[in-house]
N, C-alpha and C. Protein backbone atom coordinates (compact mmCIF):
# COMPACT_ATOMS: atom_id res chain seq x y z
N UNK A 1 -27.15 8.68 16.69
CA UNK A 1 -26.32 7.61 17.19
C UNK A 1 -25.31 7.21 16.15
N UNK A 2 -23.94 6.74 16.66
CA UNK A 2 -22.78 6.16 15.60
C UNK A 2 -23.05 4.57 15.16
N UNK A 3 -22.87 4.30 14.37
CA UNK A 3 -22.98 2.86 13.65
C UNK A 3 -21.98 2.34 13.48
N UNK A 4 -21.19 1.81 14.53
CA UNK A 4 -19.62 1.28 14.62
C UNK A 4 -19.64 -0.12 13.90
N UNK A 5 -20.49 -0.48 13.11
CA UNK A 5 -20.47 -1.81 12.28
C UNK A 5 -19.49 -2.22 11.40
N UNK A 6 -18.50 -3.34 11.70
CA UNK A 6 -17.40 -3.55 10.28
C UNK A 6 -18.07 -3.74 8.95
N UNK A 7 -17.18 -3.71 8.17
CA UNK A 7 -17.60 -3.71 6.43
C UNK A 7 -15.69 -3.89 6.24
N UNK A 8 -15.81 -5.25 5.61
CA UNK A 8 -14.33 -5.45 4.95
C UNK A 8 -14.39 -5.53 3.66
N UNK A 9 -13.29 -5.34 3.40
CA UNK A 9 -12.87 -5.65 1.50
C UNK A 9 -11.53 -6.45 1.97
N UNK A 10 -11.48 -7.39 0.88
CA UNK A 10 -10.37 -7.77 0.51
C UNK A 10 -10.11 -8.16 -1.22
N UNK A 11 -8.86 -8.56 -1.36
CA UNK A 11 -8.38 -8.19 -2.62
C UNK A 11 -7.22 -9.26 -2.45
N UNK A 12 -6.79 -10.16 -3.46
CA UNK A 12 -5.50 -11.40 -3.53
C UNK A 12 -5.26 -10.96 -4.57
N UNK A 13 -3.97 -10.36 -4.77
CA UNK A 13 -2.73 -10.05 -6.36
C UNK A 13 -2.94 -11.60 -7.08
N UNK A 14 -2.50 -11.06 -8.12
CA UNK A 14 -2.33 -11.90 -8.71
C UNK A 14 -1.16 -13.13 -9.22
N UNK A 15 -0.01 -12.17 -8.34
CA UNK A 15 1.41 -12.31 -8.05
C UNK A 15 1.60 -11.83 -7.18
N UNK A 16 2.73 -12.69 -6.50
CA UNK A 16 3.32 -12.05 -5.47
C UNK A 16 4.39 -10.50 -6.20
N UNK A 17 4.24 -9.96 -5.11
CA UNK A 17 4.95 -8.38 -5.32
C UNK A 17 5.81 -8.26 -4.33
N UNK A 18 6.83 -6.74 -4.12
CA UNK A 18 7.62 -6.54 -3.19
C UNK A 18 7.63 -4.89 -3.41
N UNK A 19 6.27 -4.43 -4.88
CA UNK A 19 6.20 -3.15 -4.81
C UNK A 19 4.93 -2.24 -4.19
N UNK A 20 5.43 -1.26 -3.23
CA UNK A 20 4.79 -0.62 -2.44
C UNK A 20 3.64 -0.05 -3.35
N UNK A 21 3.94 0.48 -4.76
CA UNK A 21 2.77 0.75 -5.45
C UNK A 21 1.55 -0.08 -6.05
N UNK A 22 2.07 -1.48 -6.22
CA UNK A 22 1.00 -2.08 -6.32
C UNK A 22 -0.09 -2.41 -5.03
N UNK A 23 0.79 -2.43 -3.74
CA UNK A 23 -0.22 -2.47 -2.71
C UNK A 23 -0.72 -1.54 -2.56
N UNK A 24 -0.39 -0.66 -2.60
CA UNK A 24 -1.38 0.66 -2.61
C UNK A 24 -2.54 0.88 -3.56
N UNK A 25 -1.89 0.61 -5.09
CA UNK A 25 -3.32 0.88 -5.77
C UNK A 25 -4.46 -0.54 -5.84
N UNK A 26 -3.70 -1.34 -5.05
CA UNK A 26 -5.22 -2.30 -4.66
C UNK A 26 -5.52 -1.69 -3.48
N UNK A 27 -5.27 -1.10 -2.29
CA UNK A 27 -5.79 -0.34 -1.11
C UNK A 27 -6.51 0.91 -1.43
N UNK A 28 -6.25 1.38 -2.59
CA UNK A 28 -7.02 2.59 -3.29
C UNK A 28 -8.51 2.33 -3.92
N UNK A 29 -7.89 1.07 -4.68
CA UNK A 29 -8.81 0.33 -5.39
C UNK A 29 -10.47 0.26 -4.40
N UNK A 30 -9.63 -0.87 -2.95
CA UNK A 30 -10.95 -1.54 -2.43
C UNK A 30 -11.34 -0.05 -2.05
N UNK A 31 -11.12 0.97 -1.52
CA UNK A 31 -11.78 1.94 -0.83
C UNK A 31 -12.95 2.59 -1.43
N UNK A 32 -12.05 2.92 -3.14
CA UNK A 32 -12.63 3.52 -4.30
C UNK A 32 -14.02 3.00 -4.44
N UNK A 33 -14.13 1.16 -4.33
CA UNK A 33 -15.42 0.28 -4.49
C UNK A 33 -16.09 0.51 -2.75
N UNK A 34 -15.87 1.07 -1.82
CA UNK A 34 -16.15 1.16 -0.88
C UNK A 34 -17.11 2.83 -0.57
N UNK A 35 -16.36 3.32 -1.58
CA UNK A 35 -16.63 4.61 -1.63
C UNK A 35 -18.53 4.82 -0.82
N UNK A 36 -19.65 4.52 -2.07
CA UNK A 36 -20.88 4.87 -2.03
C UNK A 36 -21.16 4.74 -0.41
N UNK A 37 -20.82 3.44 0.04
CA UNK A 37 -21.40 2.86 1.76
C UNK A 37 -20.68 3.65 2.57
N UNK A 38 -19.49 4.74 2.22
CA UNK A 38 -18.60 5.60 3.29
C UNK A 38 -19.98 6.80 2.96
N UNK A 39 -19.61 7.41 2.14
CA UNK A 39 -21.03 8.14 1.72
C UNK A 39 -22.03 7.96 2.48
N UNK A 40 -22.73 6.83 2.49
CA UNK A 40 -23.89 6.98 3.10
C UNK A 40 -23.99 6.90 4.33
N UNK A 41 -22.90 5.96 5.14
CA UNK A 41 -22.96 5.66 6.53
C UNK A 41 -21.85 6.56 7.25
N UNK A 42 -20.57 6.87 6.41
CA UNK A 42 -19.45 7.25 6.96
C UNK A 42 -18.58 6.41 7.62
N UNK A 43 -17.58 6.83 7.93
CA UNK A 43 -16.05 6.00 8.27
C UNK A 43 -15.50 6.48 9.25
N UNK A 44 -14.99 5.35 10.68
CA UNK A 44 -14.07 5.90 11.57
C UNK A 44 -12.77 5.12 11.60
N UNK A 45 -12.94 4.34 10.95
CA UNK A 45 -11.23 3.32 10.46
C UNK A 45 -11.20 2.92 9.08
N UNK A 46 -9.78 3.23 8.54
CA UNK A 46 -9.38 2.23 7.86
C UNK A 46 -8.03 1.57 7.90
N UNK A 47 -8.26 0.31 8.15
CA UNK A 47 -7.41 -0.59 8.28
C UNK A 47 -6.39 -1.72 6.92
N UNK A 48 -5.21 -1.53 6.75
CA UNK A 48 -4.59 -2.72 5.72
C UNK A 48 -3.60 -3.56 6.29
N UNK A 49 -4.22 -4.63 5.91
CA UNK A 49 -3.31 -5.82 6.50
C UNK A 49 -2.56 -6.50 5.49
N UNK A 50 -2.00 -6.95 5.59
CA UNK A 50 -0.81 -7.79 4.55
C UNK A 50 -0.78 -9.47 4.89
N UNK A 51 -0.64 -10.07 4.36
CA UNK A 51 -0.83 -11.48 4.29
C UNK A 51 0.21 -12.31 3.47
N UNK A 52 0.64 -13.66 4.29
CA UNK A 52 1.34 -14.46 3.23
C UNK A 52 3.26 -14.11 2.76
N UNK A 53 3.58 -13.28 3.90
CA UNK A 53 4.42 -12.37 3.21
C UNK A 53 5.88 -13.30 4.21
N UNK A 54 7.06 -13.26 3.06
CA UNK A 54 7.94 -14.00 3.21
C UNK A 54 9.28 -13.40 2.30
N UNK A 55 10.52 -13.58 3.15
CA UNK A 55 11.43 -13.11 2.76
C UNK A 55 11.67 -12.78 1.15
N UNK A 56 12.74 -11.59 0.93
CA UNK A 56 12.68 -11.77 -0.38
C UNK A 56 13.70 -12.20 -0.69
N UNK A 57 13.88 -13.49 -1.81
CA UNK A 57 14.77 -14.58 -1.93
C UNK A 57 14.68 -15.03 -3.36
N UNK A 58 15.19 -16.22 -4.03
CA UNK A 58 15.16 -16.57 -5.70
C UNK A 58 13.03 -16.90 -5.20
N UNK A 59 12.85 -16.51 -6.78
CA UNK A 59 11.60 -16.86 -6.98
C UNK A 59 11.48 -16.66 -8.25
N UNK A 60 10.56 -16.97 -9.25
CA UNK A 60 9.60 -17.08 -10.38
C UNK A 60 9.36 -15.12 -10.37
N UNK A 61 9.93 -14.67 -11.37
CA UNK A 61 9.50 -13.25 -11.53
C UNK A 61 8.57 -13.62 -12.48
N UNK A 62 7.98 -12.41 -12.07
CA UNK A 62 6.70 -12.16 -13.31
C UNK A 62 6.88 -11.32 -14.63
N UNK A 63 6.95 -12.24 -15.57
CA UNK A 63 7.07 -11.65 -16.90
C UNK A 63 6.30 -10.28 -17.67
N UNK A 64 6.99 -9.56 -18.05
CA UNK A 64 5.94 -8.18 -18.45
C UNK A 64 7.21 -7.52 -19.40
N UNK A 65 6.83 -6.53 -19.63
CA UNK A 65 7.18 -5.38 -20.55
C UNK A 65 8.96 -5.45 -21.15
N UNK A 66 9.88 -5.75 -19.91
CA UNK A 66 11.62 -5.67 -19.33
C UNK A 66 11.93 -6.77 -20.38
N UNK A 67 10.80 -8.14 -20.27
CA UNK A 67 11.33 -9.45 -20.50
C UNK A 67 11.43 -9.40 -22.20
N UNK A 68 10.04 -8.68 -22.95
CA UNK A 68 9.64 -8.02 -24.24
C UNK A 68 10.86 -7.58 -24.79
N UNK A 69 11.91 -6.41 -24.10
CA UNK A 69 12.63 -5.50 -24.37
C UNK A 69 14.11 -6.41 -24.25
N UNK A 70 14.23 -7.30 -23.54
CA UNK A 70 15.54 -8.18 -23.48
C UNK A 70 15.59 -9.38 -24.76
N UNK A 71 14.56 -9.83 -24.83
CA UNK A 71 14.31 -10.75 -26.11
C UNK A 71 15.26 -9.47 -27.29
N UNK A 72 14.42 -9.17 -27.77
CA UNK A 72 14.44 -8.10 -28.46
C UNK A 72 15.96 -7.43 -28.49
N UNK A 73 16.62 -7.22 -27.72
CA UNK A 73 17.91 -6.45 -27.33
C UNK A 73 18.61 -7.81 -27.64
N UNK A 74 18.79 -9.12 -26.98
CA UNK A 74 19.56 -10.29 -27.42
C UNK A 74 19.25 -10.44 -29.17
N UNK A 75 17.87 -10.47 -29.72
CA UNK A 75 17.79 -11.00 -30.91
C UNK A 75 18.93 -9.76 -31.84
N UNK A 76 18.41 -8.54 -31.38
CA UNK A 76 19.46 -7.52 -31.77
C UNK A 76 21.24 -7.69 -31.87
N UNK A 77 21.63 -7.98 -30.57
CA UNK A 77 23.28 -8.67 -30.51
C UNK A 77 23.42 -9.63 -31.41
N UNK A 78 22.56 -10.86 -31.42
CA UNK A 78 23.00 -12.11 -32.37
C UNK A 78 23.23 -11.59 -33.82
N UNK A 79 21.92 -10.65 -33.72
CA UNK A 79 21.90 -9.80 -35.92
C UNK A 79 23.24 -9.20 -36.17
N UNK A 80 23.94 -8.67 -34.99
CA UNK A 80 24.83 -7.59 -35.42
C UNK A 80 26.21 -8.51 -34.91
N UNK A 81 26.54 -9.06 -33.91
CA UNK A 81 27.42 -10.12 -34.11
C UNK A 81 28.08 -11.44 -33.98
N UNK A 82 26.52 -12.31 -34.48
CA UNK A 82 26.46 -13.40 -34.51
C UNK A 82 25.91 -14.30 -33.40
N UNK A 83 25.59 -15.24 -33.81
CA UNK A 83 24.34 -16.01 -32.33
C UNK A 83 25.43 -16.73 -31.15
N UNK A 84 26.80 -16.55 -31.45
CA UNK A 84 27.51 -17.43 -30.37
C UNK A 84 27.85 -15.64 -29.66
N UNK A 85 28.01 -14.51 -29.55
CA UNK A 85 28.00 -13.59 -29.13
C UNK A 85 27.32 -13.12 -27.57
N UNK A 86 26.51 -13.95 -27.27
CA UNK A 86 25.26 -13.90 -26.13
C UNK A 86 25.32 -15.17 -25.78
N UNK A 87 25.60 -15.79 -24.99
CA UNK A 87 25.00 -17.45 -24.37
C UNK A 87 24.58 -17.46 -22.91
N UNK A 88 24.13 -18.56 -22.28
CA UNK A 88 23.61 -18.64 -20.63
C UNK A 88 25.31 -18.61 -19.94
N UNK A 89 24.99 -18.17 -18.95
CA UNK A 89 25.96 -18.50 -18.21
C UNK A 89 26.57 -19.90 -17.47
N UNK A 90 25.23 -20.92 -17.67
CA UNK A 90 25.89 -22.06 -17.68
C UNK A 90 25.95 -23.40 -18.18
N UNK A 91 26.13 -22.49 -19.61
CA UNK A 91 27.08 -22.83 -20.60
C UNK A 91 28.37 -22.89 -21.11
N UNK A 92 28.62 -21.41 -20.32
CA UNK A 92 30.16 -21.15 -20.48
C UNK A 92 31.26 -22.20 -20.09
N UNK A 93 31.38 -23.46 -19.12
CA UNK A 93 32.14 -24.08 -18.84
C UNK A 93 32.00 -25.42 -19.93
N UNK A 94 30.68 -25.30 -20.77
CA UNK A 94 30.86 -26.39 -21.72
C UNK A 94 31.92 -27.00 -22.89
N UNK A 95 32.04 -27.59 -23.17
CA UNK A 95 33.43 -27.53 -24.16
C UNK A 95 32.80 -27.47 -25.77
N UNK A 96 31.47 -28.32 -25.59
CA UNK A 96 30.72 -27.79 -26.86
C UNK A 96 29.51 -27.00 -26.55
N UNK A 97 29.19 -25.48 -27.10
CA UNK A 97 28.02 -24.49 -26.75
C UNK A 97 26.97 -25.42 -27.78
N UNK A 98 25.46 -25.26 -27.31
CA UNK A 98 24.38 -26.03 -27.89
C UNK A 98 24.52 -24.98 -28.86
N UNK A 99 23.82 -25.44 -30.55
CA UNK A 99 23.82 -24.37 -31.50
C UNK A 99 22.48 -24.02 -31.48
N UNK A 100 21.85 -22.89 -31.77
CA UNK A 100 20.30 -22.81 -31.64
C UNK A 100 19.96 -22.94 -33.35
N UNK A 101 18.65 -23.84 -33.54
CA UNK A 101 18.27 -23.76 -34.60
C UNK A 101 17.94 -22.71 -34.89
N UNK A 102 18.47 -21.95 -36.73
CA UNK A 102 18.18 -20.76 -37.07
C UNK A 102 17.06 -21.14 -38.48
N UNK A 103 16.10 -20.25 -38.44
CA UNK A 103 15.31 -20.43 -39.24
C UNK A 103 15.77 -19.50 -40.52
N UNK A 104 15.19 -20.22 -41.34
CA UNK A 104 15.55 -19.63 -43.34
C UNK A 104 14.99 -18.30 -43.39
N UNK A 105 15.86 -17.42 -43.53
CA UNK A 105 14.94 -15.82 -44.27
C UNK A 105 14.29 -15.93 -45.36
């Protein structure tokens, strides 16, 4: 006889995303932890649902590796020609730019 019984996984990021690979390797993920009970009982669906999901528009990015490498690339411009060289963009209409405190070598 077949044992048509559900068994769910779910999984909440930790951030919102808009990349197809991170949903996937959490859909890889739950299966992977799903694995032994497919094994023993076997599988006639698998199902992924998506949740929570809303245009993509200004939001809070998530800081990682890019943000590391831009620090780094600005602190670079200011060394080579000078800290007024790089500013925000809205700053530019100011008549005085804020000076950033520079610390003593």
């Amino acid at each position: 006889f077949s044992d048509f019984s559900r068994a769910t996984r779910s999984h909440t990021l930790g951030e919102a995303t808009d990349r197809t690979e991170t949903v996937l390797a959490a859909a890889r993920a739950l299966l992977e932890a799903a694995r032994p009970a497919i094994e023993e009982r076997g599988i006639t669906l698998v199902g992924v649902a998506l949740s929570n999901l809303e245009d993509a528009g200004p939001g809070q990015l998530p800081l990682d590796d890019r943000t590391a490498l831009l620090d780094s690339t600005l602190d670079e411009l200011r060394d080579r020609f000078g800290t007024e060289a790089i500013t925000r963009a809205v700053l530019l209409d100011r008549k005085e730019t804020p000076r950033l405190p520079q610390l003593p070598d």
